[in-house]
C-alpha atoms as a PDB file:
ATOM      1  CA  UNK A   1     -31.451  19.859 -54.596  1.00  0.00           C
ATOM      2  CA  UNK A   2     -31.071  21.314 -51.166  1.00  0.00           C
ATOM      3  CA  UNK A   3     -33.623  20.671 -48.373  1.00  0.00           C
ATOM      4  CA  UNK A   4     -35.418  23.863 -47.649  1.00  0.00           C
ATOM      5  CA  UNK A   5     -36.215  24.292 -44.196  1.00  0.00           C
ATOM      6  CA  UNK A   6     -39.761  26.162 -43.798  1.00  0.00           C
ATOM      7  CA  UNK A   7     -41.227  28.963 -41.843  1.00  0.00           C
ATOM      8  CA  UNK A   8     -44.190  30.854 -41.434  1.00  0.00           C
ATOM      9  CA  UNK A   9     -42.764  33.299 -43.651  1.00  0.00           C
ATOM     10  CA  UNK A  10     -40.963  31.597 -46.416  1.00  0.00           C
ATOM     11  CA  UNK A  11     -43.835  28.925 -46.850  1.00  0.00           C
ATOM     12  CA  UNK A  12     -46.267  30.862 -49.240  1.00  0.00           C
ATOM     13  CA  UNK A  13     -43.088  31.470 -51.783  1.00  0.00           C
ATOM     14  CA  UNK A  14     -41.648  28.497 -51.139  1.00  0.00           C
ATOM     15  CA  UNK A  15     -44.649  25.755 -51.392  1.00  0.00           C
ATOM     16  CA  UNK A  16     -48.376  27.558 -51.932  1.00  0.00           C
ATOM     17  CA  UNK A  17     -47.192  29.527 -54.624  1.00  0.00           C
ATOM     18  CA  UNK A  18     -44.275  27.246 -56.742  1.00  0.00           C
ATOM     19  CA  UNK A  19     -45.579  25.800 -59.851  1.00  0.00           C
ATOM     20  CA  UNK A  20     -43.807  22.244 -59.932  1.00  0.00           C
ATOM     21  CA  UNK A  21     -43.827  19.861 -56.562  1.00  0.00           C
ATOM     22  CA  UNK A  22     -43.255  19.664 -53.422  1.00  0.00           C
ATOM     23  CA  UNK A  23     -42.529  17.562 -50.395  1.00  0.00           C
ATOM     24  CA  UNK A  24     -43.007  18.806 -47.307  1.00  0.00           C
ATOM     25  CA  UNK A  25     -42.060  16.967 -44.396  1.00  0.00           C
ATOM     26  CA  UNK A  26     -43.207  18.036 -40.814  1.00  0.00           C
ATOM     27  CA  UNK A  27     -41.206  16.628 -38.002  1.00  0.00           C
ATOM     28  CA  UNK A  28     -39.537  17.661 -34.682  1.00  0.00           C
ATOM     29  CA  UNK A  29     -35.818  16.967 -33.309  1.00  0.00           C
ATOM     30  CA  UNK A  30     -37.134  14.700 -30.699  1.00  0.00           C
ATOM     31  CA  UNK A  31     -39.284  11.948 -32.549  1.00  0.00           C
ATOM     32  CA  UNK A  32     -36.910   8.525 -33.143  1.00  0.00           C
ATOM     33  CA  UNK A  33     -39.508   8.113 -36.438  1.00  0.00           C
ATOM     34  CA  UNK A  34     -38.650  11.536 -37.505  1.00  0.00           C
ATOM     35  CA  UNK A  35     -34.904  11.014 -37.069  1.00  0.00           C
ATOM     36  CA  UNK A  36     -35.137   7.635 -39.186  1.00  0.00           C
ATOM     37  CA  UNK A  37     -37.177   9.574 -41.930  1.00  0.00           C
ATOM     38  CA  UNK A  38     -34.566  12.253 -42.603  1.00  0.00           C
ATOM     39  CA  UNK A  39     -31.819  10.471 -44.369  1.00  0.00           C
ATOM     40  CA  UNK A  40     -34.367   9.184 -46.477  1.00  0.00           C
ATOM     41  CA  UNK A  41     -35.844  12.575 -47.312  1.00  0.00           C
ATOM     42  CA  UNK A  42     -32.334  13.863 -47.869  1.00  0.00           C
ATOM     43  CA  UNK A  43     -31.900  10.914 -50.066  1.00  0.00           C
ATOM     44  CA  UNK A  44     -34.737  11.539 -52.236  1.00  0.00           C
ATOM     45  CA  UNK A  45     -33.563  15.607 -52.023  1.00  0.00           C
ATOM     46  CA  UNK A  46     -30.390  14.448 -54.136  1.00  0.00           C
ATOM     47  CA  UNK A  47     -32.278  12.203 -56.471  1.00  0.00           C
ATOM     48  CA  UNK A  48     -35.399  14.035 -57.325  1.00  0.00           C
ATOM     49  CA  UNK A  49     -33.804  17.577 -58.663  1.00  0.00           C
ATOM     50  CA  UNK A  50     -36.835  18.555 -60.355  1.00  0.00           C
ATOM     51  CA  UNK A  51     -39.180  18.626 -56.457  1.00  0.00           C
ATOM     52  CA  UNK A  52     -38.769  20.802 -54.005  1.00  0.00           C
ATOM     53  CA  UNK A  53     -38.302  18.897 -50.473  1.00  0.00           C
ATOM     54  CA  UNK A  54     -38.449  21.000 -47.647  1.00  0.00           C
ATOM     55  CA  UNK A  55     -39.319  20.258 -43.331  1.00  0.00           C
ATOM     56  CA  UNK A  56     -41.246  22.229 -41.170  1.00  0.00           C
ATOM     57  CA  UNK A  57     -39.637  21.738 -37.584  1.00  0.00           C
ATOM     58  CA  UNK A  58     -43.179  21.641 -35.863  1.00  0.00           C
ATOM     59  CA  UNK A  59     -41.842  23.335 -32.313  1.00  0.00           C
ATOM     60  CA  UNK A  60     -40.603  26.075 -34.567  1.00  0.00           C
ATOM     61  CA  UNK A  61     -43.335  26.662 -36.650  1.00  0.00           C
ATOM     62  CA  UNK A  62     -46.893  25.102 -34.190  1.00  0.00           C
ATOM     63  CA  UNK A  63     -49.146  27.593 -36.729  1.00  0.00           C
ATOM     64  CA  UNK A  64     -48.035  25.944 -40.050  1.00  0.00           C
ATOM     65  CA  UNK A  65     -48.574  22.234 -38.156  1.00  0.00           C
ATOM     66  CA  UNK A  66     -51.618  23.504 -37.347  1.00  0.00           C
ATOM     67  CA  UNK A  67     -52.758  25.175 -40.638  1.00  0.00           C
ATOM     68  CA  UNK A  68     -51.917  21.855 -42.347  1.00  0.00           C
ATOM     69  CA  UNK A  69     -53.727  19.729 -39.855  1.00  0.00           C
ATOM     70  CA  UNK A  70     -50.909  17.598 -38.740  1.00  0.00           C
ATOM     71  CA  UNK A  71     -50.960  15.697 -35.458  1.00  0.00           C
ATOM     72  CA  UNK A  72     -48.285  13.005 -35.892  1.00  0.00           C
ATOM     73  CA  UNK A  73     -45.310  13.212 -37.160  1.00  0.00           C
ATOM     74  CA  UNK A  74     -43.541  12.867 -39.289  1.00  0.00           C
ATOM     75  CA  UNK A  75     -46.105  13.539 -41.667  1.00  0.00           C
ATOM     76  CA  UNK A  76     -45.006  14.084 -45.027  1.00  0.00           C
ATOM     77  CA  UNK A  77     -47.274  15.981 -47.572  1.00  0.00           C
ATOM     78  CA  UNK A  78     -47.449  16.292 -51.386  1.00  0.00           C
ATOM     79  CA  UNK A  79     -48.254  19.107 -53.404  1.00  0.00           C
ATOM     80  CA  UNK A  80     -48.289  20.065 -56.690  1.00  0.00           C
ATOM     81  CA  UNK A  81     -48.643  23.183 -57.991  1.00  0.00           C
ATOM     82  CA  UNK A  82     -48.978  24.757 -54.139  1.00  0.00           C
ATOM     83  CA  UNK A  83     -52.256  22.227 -53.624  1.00  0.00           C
ATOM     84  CA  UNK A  84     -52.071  18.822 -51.228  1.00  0.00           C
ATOM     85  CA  UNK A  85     -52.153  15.869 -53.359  1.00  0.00           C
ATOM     86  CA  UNK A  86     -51.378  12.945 -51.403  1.00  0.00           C
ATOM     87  CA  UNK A  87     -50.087  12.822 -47.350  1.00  0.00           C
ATOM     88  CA  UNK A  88     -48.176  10.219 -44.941  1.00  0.00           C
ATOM     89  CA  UNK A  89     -48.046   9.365 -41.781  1.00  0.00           C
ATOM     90  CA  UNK A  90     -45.009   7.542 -40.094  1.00  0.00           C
ATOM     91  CA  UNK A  91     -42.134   6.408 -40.807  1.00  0.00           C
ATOM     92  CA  UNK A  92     -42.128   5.167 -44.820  1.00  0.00           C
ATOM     93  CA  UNK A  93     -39.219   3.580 -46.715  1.00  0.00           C
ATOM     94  CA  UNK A  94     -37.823   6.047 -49.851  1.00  0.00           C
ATOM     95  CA  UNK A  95     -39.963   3.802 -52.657  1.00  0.00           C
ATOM     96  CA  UNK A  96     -43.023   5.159 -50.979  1.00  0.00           C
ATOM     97  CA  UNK A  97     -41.921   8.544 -50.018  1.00  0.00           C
ATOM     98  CA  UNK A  98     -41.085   8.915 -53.881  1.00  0.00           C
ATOM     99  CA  UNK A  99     -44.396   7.904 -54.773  1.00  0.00           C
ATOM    100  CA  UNK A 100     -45.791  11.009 -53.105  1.00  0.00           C
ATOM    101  CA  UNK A 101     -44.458  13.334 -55.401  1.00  0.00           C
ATOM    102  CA  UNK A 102     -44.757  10.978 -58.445  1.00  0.00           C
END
């Protein structure tokens, strides 16, 4: 599956109101961890068909980083059924990104 790439306006249909999970990872274009998370997130994209995986580009969308708490990134959050479940902070190797949505 695609990544979906999240705004403000998209995120309610997208994440808060799919029935199934999600993966949302929060990250900007100039963090060296977020650039070494996103092959892996695109990895787990191809290999996980049945969850959605989308990024929020925090300099693009500062009120959905902020509604969500974050203040590192990359922070990657779980949800199922449009509810948090589990949350990471860092750079994390695929096993463990998988886990989140597991």
């Amino acid at each position: 599956m695609a990544v979906i790439e999240l705004t403000k306006s998209n995120f309610e249909a997208e994440v808060t109101n799919y029935e199934g999970k999600a993966l949302v990872d929060f990250w900007a274009s100039w963090c060296p961890p977020c650039k070494m998370l996103a092959p892996v997130v695109e990895e787990v994209a191809e290999e996980l068909t049945e969850v959605k995986i989308c990024k929020v580009n925090v300099d693009e969308q500062p009120e959905l980083a902020m509604q969500f708490k974050v203040a590192s990134i990359p922070t990657l959050i779980g949800f199922e059924n449009g509810i948090e479940v589990k949350r990471s902070l860092g750079f994390i190797p695929k096993e463990s990104v998988m886990e989140l949505v597991q």
